[in-house]
N, C-alpha and C. Protein backbone atom coordinates (compact mmCIF):
# COMPACT_ATOMS: atom_id res chain seq x y z
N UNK A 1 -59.17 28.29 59.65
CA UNK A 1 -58.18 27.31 59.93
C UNK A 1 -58.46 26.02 59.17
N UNK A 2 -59.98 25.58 59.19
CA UNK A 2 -60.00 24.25 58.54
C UNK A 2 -59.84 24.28 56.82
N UNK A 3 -59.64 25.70 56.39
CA UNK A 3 -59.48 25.92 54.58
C UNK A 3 -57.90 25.85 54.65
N UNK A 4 -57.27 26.13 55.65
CA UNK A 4 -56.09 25.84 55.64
C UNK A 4 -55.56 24.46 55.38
N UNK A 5 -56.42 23.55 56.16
CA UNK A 5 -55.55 22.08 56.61
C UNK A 5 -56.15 21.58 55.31
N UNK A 6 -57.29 21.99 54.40
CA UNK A 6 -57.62 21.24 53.80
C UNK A 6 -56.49 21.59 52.46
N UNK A 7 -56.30 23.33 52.22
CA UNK A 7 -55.38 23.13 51.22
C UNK A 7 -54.18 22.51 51.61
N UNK A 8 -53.49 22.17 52.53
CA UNK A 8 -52.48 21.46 52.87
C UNK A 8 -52.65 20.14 52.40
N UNK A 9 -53.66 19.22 52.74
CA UNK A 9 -54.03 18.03 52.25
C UNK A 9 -54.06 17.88 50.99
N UNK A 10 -55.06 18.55 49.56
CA UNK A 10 -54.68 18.58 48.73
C UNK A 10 -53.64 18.99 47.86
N UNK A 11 -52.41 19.68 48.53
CA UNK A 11 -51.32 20.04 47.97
C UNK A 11 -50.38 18.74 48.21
N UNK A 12 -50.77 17.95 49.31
CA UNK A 12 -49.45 17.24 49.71
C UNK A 12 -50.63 15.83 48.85
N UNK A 13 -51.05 15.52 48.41
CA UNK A 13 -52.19 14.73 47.69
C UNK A 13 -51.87 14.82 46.32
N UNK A 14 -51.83 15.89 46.04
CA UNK A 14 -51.19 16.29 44.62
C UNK A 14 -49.52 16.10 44.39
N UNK A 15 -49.12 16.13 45.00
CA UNK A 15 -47.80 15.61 44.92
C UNK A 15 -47.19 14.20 45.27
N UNK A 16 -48.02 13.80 46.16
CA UNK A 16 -48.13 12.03 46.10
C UNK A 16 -48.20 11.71 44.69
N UNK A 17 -49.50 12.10 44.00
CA UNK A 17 -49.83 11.80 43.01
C UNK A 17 -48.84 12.19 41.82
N UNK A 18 -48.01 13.23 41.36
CA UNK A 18 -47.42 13.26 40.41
C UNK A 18 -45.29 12.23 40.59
N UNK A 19 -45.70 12.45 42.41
CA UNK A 19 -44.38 11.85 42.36
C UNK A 19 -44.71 10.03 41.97
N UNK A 20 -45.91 9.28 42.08
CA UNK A 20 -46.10 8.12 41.99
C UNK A 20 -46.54 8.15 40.39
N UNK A 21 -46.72 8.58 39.77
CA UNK A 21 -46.98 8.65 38.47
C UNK A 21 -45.72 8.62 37.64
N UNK A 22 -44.70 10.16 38.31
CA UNK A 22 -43.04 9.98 37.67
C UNK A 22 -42.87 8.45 37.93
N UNK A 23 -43.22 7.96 39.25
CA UNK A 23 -41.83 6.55 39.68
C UNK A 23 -42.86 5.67 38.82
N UNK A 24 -44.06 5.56 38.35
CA UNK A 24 -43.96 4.22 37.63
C UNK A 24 -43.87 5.19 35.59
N UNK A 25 -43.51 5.75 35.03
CA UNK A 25 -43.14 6.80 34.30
C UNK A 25 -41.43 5.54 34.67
N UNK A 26 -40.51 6.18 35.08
CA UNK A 26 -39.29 5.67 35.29
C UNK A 26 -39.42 3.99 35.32
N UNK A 27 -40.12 3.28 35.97
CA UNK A 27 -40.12 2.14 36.21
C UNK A 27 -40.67 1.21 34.68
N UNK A 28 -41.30 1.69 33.97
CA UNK A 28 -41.75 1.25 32.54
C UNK A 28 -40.96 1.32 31.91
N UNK A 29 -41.03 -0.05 31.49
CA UNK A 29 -39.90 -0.45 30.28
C UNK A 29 -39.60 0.53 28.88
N UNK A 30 -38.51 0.72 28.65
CA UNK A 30 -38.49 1.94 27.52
C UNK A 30 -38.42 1.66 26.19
N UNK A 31 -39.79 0.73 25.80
CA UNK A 31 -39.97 0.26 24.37
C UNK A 31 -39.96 1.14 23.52
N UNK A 32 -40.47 2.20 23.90
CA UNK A 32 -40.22 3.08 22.36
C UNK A 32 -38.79 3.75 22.14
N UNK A 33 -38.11 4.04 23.24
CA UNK A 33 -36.77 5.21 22.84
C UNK A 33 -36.14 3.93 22.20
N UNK A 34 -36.32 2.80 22.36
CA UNK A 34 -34.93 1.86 22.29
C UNK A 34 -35.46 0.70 21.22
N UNK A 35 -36.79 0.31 20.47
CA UNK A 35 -37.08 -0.25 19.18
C UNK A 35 -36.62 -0.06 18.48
N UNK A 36 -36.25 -1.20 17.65
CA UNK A 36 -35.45 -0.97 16.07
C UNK A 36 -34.44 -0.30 15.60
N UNK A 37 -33.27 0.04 17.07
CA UNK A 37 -31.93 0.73 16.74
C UNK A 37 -31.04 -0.75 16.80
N UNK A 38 -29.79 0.29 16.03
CA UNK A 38 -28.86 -0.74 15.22
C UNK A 38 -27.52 0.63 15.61
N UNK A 39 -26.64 -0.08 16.25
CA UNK A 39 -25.29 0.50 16.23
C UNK A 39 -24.23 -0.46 16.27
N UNK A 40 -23.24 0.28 14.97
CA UNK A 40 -22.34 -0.65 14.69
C UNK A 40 -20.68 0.05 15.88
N UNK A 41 -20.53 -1.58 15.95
CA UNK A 41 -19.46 -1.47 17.22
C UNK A 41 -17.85 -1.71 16.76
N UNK A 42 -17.61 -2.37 15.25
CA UNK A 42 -16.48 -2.78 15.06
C UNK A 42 -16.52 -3.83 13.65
N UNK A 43 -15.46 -2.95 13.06
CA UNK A 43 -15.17 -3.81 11.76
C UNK A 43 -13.77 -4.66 11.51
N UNK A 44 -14.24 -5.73 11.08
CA UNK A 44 -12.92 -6.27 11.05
C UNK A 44 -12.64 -7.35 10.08
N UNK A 45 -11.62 -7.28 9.61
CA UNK A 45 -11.13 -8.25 8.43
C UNK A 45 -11.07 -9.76 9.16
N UNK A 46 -11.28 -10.38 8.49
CA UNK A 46 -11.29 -11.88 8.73
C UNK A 46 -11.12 -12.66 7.61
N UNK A 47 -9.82 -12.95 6.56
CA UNK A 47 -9.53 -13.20 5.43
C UNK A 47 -10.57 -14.65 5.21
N UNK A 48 -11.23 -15.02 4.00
CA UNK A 48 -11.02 -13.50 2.87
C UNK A 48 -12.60 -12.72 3.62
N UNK A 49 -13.17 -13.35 4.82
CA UNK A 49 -14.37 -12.42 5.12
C UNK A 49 -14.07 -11.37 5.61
N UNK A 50 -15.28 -10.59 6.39
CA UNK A 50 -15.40 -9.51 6.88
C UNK A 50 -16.66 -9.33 7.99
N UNK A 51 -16.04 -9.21 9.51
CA UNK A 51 -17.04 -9.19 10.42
C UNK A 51 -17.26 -7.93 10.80
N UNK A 52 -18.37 -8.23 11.40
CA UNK A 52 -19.37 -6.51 11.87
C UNK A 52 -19.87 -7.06 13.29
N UNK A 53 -19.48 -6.24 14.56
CA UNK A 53 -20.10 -6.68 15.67
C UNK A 53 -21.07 -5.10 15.80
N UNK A 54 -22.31 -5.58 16.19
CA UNK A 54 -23.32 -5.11 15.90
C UNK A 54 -24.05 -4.98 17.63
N UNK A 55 -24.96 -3.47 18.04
CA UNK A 55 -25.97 -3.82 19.21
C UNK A 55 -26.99 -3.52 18.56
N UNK A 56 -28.14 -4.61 18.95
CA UNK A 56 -29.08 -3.98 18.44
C UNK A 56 -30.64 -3.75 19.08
N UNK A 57 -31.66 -3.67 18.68
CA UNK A 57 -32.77 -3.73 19.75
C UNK A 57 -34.05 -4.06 18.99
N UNK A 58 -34.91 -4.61 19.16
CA UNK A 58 -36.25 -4.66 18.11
C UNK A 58 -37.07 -5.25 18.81
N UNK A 59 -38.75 -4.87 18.58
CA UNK A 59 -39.24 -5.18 19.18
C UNK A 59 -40.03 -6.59 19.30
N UNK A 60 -40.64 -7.00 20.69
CA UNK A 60 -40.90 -8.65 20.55
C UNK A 60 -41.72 -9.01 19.09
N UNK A 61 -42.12 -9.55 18.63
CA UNK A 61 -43.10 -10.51 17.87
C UNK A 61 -42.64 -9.73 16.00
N UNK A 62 -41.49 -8.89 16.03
CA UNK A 62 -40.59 -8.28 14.53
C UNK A 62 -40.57 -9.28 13.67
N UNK A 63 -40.78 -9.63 12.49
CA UNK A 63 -40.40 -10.24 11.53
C UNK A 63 -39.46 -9.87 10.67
N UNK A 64 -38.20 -9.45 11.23
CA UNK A 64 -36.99 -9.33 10.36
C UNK A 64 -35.66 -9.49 10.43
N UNK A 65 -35.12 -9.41 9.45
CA UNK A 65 -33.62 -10.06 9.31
C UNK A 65 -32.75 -8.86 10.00
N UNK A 66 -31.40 -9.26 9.91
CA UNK A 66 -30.85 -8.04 10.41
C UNK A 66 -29.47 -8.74 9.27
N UNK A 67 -29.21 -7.50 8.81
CA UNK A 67 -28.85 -7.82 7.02
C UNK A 67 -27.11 -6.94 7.01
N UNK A 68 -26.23 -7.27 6.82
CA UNK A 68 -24.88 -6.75 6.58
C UNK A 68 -23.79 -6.63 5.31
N UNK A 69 -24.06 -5.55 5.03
CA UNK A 69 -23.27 -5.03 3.20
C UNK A 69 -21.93 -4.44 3.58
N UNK A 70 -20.77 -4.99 2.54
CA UNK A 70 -19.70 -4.23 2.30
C UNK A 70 -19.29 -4.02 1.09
N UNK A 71 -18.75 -2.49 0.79
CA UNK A 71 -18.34 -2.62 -0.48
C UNK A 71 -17.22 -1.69 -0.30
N UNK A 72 -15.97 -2.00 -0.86
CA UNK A 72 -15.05 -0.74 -1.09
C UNK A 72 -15.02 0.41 -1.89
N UNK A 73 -14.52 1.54 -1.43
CA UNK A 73 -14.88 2.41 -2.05
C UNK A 73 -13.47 3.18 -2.60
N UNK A 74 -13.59 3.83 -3.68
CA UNK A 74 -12.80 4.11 -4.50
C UNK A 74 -11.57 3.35 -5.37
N UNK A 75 -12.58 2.29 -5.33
CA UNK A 75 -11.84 1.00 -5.91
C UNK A 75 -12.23 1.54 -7.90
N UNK A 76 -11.17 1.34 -8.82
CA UNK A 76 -11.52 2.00 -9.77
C UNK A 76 -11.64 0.32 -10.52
N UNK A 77 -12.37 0.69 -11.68
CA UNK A 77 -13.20 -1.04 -12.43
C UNK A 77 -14.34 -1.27 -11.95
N UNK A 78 -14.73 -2.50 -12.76
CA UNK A 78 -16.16 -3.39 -12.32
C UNK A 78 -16.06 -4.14 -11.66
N UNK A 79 -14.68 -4.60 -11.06
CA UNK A 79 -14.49 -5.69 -10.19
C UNK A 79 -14.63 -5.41 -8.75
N UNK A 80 -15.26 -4.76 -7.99
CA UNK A 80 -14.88 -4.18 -6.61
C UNK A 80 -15.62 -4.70 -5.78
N UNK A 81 -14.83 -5.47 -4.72
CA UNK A 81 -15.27 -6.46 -3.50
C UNK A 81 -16.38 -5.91 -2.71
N UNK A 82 -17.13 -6.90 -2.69
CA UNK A 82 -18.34 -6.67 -2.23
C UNK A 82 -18.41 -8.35 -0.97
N UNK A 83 -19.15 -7.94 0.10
CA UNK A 83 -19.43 -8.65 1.02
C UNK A 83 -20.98 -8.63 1.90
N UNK A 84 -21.65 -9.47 2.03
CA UNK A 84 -22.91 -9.55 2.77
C UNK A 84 -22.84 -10.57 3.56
N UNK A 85 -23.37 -10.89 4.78
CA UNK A 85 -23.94 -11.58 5.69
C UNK A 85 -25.81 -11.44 6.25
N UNK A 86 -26.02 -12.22 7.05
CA UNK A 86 -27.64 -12.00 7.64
C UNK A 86 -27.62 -12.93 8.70
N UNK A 87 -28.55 -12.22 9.65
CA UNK A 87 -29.04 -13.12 11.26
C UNK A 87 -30.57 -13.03 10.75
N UNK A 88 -31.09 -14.46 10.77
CA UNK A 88 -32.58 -14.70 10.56
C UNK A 88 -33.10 -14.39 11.60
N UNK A 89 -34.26 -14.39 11.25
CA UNK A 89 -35.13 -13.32 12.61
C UNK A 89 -35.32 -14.53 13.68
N UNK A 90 -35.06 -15.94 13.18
CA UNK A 90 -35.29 -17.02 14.59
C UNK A 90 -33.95 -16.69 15.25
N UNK A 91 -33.00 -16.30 14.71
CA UNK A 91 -31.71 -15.89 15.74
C UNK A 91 -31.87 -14.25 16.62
N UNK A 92 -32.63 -13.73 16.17
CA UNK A 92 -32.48 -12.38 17.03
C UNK A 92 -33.26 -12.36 17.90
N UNK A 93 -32.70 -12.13 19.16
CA UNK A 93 -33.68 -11.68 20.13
C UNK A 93 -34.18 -10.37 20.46
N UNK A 94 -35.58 -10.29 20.08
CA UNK A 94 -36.22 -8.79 20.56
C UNK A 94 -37.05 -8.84 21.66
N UNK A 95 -36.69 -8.17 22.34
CA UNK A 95 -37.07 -7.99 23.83
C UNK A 95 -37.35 -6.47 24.13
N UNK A 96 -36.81 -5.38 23.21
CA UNK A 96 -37.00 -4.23 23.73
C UNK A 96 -35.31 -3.53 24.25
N UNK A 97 -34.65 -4.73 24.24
CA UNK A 97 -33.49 -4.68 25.43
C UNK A 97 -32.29 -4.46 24.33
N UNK A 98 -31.07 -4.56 24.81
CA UNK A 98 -29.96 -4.20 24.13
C UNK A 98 -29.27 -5.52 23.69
N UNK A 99 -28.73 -6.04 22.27
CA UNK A 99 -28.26 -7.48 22.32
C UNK A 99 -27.05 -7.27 21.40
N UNK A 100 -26.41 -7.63 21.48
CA UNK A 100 -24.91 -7.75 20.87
C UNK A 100 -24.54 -9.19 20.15
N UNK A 101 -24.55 -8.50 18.21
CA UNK A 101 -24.24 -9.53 17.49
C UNK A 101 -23.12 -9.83 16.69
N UNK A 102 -22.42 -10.90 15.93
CA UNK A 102 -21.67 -10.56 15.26
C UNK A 102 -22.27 -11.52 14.10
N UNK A 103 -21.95 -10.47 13.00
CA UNK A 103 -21.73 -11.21 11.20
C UNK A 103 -21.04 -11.40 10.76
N UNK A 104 -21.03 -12.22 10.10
CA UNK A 104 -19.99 -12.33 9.22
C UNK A 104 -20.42 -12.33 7.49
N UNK A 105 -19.84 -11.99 6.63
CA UNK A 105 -20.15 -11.10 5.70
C UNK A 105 -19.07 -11.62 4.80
N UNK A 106 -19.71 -12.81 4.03
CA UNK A 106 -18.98 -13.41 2.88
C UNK A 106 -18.92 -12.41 1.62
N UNK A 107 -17.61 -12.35 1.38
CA UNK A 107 -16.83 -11.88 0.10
C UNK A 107 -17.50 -12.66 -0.88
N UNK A 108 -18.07 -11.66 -2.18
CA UNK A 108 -18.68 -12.36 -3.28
C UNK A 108 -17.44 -12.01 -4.03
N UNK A 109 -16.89 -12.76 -5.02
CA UNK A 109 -15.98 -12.15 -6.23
C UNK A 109 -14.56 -11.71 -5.86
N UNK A 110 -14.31 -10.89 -6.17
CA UNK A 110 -12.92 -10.54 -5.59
C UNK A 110 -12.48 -10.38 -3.92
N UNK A 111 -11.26 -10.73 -3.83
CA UNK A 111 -11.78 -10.46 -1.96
C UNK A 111 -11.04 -9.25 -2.05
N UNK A 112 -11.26 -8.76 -0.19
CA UNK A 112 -10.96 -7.86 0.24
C UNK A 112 -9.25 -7.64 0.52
N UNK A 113 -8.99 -6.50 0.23
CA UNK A 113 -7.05 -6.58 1.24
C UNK A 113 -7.24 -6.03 2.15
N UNK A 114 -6.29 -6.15 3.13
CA UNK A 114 -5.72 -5.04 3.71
C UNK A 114 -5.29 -4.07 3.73
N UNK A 115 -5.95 -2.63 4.70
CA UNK A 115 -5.92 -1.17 3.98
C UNK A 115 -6.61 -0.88 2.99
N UNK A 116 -7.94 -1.90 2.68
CA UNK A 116 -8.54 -1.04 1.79
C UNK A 116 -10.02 -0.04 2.52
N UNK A 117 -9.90 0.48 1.75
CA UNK A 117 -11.38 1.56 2.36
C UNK A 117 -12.31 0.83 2.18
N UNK A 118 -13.65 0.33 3.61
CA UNK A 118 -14.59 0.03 3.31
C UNK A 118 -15.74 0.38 3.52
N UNK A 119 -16.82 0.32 3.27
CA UNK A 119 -18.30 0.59 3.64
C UNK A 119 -19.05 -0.07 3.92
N UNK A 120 -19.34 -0.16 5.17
CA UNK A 120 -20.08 -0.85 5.85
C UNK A 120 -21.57 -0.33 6.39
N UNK A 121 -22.74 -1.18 5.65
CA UNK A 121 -23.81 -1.26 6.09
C UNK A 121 -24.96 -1.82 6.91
N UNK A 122 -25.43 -1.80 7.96
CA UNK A 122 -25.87 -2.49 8.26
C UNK A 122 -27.34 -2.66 8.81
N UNK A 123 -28.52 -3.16 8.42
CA UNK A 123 -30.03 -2.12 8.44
C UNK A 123 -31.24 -4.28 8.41
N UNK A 124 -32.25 -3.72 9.33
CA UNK A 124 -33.41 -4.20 9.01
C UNK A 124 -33.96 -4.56 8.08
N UNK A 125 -34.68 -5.97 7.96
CA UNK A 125 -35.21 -6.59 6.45
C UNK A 125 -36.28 -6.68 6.55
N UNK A 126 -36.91 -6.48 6.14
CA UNK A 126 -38.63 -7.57 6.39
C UNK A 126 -39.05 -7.86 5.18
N UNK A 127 -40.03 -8.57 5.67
CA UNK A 127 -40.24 -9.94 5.16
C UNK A 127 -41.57 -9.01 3.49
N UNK A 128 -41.53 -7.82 3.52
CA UNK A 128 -42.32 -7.04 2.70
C UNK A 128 -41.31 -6.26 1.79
N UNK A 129 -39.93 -6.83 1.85
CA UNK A 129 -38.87 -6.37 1.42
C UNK A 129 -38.52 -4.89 1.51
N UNK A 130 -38.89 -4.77 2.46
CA UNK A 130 -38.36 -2.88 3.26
C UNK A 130 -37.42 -2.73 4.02
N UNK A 131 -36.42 -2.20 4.12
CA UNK A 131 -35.41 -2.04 4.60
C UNK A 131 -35.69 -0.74 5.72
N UNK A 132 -35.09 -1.01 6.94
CA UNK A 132 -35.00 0.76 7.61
C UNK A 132 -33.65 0.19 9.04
N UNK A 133 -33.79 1.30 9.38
CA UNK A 133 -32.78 1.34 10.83
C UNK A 133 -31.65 1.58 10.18
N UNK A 134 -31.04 1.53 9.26
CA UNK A 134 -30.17 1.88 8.35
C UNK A 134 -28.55 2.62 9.28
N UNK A 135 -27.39 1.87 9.87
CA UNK A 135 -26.66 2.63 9.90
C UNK A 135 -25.09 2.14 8.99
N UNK A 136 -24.42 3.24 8.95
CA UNK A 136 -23.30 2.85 8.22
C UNK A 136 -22.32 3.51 8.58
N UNK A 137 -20.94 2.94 8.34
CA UNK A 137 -19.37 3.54 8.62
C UNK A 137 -18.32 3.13 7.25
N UNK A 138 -17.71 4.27 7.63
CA UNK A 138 -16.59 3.48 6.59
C UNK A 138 -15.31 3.11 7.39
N UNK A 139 -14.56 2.07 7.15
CA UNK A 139 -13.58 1.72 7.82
C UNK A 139 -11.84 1.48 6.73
N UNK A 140 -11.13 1.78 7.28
CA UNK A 140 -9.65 0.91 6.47
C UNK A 140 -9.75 -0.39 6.88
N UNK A 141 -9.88 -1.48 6.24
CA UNK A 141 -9.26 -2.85 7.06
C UNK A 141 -7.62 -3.35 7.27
């Protein structure tokens, strides 16, 4: 009887233990699934610019820009509108957490119309001139 109560004790001991392990498992902040993503939310003409609302995530003490390219595509010539913007890394907040930005993305050279096809990039800078997080869309404006 007493090999009984004792495996009872360590079974219900053992499961204390993995259920308090899951709840702080769940309760820890989720720095790694959610570092250094970039999803783009919306493109939009803003004559003659071009904005990009952006979520993004990175982690605390990052040294980088968060950097925004447009170029049209199937534009035929050497002349074809091109647009960039940037949030300096004293403007971004990295926390780990989710933050919602917008750029704006000055037209170099020719501007953009309406209805044209664009490509939109938008990716991580650092300060070692490496680029990553890299996402992109193409849009009509």
């Amino acid at each position: 009887m007493k090999s009984s109560r004792l495996r009872h004790r360590l079974a219900g001991t053992a499961a204390v233990t993995v259920l308090v392990g899951a709840g702080a498992l769940a309760a820890a902040p989720s720095a790694v699934a959610k570092a250094n993503v970039l999803t783009i939310n919306k493109v939009a003409m803003r004559a003659p610019d071009i904005q990009v609302k952006v979520t993004y995530s990175c982690d605390p003490g990052m040294n980088h820009q968060l950097v925004a390219n447009a170029i049209e595509i199937n534009q035929p010539g050497p002349e074809e509108p091109v647009a960039a913007g940037i949030i300096k890394t004293d403007k971004l907040t990295c926390d780990y957490d989710n933050h919602a930005a917008q750029i704006t993305m000055r037209t170099l050279g020719t501007p953009f119309d309406k209805g044209e096809k664009v490509k939109v990039a938008v990716f991580y800078f650092d300060d070692d001139g490496f680029s990553y997080a890299r996402q992109e869309t193409v849009v009509v404006l």
